[in-house]
C-alpha atoms as a PDB file:
ATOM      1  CA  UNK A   1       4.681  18.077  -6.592  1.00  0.00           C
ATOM      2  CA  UNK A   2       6.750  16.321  -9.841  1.00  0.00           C
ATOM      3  CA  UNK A   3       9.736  19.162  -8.720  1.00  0.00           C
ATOM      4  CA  UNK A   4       9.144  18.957  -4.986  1.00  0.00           C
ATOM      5  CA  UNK A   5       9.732  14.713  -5.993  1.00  0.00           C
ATOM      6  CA  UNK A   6      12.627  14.850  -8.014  1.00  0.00           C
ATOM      7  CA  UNK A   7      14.143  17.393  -5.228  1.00  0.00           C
ATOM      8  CA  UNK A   8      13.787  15.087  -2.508  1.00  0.00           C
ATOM      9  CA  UNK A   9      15.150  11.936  -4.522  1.00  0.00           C
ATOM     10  CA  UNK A  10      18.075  13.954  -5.899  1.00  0.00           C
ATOM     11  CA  UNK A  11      19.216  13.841  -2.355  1.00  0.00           C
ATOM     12  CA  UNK A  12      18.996  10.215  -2.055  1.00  0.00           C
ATOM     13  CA  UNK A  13      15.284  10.084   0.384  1.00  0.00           C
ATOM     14  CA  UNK A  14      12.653   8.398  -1.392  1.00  0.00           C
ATOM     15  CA  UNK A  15       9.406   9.915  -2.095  1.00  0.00           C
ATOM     16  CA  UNK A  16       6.235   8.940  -2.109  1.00  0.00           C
ATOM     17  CA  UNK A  17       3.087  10.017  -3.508  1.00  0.00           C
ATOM     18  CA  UNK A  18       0.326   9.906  -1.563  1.00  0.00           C
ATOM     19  CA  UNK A  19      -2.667   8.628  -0.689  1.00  0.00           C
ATOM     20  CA  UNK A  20      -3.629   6.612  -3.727  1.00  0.00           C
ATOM     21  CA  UNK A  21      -6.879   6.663  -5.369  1.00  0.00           C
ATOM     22  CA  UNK A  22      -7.510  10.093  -3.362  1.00  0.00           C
ATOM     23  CA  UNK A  23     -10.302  11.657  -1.472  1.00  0.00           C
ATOM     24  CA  UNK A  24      -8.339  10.541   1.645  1.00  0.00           C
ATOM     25  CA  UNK A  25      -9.935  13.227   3.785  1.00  0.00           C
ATOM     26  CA  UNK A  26     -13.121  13.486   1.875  1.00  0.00           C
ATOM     27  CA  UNK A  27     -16.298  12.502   4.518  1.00  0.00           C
ATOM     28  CA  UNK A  28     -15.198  10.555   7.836  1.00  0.00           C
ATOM     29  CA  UNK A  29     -11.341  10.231   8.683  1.00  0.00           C
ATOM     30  CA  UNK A  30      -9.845   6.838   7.912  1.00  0.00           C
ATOM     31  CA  UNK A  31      -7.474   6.960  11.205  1.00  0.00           C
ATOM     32  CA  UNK A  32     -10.758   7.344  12.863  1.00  0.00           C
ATOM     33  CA  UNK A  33     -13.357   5.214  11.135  1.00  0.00           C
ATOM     34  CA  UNK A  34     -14.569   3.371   7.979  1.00  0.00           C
ATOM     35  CA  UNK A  35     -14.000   5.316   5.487  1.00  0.00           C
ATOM     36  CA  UNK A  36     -15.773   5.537   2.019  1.00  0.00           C
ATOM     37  CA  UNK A  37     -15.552   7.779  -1.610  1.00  0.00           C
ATOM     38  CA  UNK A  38     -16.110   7.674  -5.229  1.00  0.00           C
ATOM     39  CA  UNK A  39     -13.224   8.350  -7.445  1.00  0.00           C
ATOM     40  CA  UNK A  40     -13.329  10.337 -10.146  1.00  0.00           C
ATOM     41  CA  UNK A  41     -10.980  10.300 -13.068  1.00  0.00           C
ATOM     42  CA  UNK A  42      -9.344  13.581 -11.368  1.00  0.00           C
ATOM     43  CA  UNK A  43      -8.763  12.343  -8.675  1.00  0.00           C
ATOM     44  CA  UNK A  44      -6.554   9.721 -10.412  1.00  0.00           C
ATOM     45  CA  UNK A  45      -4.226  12.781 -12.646  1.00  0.00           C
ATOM     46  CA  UNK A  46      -1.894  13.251 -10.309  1.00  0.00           C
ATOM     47  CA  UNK A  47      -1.137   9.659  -9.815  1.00  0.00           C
ATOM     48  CA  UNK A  48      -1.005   8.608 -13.426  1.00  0.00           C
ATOM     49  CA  UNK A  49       1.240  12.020 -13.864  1.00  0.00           C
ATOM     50  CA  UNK A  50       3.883  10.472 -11.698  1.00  0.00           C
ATOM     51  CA  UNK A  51       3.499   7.267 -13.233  1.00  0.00           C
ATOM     52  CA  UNK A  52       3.866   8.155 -16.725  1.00  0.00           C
ATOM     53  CA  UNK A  53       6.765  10.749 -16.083  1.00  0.00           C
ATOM     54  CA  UNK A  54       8.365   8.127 -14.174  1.00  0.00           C
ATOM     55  CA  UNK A  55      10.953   8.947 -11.260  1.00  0.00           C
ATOM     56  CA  UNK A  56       8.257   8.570  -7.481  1.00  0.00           C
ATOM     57  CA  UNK A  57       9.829   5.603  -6.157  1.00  0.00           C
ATOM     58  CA  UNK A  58       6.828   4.707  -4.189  1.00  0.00           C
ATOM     59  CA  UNK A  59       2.773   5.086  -4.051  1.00  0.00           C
ATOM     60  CA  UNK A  60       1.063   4.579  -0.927  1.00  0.00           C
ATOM     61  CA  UNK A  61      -2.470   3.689  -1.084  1.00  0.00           C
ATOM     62  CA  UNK A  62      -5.208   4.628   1.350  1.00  0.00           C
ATOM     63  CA  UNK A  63      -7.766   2.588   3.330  1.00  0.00           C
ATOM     64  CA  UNK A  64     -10.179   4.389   1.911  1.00  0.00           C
ATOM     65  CA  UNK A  65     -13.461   1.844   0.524  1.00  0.00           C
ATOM     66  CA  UNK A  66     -14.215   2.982  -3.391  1.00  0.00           C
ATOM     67  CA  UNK A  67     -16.419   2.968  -5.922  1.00  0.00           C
ATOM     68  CA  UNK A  68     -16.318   4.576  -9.125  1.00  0.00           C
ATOM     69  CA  UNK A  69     -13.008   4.906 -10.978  1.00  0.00           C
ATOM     70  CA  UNK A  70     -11.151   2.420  -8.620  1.00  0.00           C
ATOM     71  CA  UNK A  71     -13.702   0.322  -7.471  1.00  0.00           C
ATOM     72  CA  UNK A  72     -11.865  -1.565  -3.958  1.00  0.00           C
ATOM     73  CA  UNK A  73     -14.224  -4.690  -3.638  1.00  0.00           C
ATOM     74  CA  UNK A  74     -16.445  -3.747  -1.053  1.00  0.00           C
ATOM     75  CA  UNK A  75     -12.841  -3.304   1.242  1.00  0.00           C
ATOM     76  CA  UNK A  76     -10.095  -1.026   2.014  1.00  0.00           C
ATOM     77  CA  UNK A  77      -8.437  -0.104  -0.667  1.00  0.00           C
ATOM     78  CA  UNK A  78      -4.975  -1.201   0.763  1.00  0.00           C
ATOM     79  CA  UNK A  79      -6.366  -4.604   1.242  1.00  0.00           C
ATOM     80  CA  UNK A  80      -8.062  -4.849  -2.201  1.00  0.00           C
ATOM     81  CA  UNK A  81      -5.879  -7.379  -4.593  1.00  0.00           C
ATOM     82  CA  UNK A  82      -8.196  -5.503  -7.655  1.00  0.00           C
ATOM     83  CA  UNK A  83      -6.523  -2.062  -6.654  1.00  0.00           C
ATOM     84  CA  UNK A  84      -3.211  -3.405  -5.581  1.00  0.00           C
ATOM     85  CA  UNK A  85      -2.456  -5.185  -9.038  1.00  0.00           C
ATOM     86  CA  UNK A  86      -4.265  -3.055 -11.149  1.00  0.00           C
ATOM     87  CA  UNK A  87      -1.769  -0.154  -9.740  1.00  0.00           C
ATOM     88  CA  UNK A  88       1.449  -2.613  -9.698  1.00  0.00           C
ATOM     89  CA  UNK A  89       0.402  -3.561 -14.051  1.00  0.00           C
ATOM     90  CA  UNK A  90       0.684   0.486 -14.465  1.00  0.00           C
ATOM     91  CA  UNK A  91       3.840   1.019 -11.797  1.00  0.00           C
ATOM     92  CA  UNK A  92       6.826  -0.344 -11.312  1.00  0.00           C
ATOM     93  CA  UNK A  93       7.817   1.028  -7.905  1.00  0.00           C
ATOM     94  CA  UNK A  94       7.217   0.422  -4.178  1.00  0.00           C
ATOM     95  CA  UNK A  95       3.861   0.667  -3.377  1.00  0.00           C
ATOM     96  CA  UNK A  96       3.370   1.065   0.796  1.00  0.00           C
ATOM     97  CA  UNK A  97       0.304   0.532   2.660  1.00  0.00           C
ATOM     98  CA  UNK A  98      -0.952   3.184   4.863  1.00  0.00           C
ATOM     99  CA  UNK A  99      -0.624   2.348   8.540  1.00  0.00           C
ATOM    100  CA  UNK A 100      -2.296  -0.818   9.303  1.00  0.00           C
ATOM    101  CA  UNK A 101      -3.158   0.043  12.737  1.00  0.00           C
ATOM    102  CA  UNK A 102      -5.810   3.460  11.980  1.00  0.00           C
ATOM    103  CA  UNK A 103      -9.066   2.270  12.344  1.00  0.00           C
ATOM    104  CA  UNK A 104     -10.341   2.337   8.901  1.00  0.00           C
ATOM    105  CA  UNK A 105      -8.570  -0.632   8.412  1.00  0.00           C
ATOM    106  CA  UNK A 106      -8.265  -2.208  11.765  1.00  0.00           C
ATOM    107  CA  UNK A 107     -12.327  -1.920  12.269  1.00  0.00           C
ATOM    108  CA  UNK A 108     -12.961  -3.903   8.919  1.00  0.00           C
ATOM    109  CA  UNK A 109     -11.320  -7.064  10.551  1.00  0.00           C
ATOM    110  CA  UNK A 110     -12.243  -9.056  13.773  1.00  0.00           C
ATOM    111  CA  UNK A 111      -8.963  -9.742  14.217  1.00  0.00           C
ATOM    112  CA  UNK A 112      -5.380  -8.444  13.589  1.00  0.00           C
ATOM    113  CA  UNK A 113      -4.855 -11.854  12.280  1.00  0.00           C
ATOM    114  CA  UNK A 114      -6.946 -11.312   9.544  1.00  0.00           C
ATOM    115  CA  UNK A 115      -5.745  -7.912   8.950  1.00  0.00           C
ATOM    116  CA  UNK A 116      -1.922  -9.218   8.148  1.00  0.00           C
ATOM    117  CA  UNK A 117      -3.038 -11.844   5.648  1.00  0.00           C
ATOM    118  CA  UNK A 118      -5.569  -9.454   3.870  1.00  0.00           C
ATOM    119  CA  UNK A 119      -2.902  -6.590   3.760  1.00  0.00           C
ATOM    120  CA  UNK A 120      -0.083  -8.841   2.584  1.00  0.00           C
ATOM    121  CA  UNK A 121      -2.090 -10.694   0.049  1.00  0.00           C
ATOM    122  CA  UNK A 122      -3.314  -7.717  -1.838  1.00  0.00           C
ATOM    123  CA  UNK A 123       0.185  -7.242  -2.665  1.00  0.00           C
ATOM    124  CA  UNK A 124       1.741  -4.144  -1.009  1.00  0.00           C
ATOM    125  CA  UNK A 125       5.656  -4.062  -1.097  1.00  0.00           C
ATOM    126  CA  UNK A 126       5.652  -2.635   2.250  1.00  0.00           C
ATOM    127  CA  UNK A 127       3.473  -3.105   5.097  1.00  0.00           C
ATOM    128  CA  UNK A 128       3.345   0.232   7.995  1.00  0.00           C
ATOM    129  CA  UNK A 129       2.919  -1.602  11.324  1.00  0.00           C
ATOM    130  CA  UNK A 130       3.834   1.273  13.855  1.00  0.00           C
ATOM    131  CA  UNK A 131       3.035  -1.073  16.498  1.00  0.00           C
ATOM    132  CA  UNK A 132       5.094  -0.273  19.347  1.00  0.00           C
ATOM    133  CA  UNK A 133       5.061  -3.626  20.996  1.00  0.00           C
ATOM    134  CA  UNK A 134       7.816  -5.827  19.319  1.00  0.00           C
ATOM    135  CA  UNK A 135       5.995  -8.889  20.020  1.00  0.00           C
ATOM    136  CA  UNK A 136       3.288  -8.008  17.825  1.00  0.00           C
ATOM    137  CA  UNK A 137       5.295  -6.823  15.101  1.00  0.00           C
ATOM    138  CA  UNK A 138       7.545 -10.474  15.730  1.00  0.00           C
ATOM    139  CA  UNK A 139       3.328 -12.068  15.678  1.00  0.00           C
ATOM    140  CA  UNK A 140       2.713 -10.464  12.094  1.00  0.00           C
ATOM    141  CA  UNK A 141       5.832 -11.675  10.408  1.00  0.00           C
ATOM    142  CA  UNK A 142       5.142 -15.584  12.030  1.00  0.00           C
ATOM    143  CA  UNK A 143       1.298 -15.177  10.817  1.00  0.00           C
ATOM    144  CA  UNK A 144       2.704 -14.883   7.087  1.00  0.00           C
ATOM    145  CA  UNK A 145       5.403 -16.751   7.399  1.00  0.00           C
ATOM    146  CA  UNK A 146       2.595 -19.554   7.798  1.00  0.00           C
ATOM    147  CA  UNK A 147       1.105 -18.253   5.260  1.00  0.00           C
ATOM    148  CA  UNK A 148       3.571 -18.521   2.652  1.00  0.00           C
ATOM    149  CA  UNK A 149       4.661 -22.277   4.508  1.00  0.00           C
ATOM    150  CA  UNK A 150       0.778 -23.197   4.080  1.00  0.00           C
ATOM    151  CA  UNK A 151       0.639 -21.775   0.312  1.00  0.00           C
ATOM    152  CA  UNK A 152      -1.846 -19.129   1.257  1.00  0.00           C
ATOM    153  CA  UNK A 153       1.358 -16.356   0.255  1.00  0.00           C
ATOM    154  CA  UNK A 154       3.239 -17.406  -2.292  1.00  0.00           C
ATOM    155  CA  UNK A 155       7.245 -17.000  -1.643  1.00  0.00           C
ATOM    156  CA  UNK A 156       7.709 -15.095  -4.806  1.00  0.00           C
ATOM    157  CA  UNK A 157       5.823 -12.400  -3.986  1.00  0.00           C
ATOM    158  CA  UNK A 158       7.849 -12.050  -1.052  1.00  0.00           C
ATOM    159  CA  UNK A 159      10.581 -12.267  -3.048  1.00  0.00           C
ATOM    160  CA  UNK A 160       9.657  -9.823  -5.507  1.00  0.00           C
ATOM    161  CA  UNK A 161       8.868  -7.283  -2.579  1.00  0.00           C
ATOM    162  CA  UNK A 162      12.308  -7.432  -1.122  1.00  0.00           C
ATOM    163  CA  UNK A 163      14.109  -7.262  -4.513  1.00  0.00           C
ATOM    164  CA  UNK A 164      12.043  -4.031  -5.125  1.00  0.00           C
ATOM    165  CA  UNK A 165      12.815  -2.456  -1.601  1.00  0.00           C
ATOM    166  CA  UNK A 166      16.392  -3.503  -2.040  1.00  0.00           C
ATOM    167  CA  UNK A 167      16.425  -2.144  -5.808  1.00  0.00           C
ATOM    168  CA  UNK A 168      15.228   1.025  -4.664  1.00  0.00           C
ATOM    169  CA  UNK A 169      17.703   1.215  -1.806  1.00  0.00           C
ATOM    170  CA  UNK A 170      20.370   1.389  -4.305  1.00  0.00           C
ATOM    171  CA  UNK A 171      21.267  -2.318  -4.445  1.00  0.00           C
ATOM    172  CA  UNK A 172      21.784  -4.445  -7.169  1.00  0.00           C
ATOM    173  CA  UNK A 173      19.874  -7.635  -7.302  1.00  0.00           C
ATOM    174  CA  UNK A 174      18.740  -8.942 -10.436  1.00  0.00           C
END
């Protein structure tokens, strides 16, 4: 995986590892359902390989709910500020929610509403919204928007998300 990475990003397309903690298909599918596992230290090894050999320029982490190793907070692991900046102490690159719109995510909330301010304040860098209706994509960005107007976001993390995307794009910003 380490060689299949460096391959890929020697050719200027980002990788990323995938699905942070694990266990993504272990017991009911998270596009599908609620999904739940416990995570063992080996399921963490090939993450904190990457991490301590440095060079995966992003992680994206599941919706899976966890116990054990990486315990989530009774939520999605995606939407979990615990995981989210536990992993962003240990890593310094992107880290990329899974698509926001399976139901192992969308199912936890009553409303998408809910679902945009839980998944941006966890912390991800970069939110997957594959909704195909611009509106709603045009809906998320004005629900945290208000959020960061209202205090409930704060602008540097925004900040610090677009200097990383932008950093890891090839651009110098700091």
């Amino acid at each position: 995986a380490y060689s299949y990475i460096l391959g890929l990003q020697s050719q200027g397309i980002m990788a990323t590892a995938k699905h942070y903690p694990g266990k993504t298909l272990v017991g009911r599918d998270p596009h599908q359902s609620l999904a739940s596992a416990v995570i063992e230290a080996v399921d963490l090894d090939p993450y904190e390989f990457l991490i301590n050999k440095g060079g995966v320029n992003s992680i994206m982490v599941s919706h899976i709910i966890t116990t054990g190793e990486v315990y989530s907070e009774d939520v999605p692991s995606d939407v979990s500020q615990a995981v989210i900046h536990d992993l962003k102490r240990r890593y310094p690159g992107l880290i990329i929610s899974d698509e926001i719109h399976m139901l192992g995510l969308k199912n936890f909330y009553d409303n998408l509403d809910e679902l945009y301010l839980a998944i941006f304040k966890a912390g991800n860098d970069i939110i997957l919204n594959f909704d195909k209706d611009p509106n709603e994509v045009y809906h998320m960005i004005q629900v945290i928007k208000e959020a960061v107007e209202n205090g409930d976001i704060s602008e540097e993390q925004i900040d610090d998300s677009v200097t990383k995307i932008l950093e890891a794009k090839g651009f110098e910003v700091r």
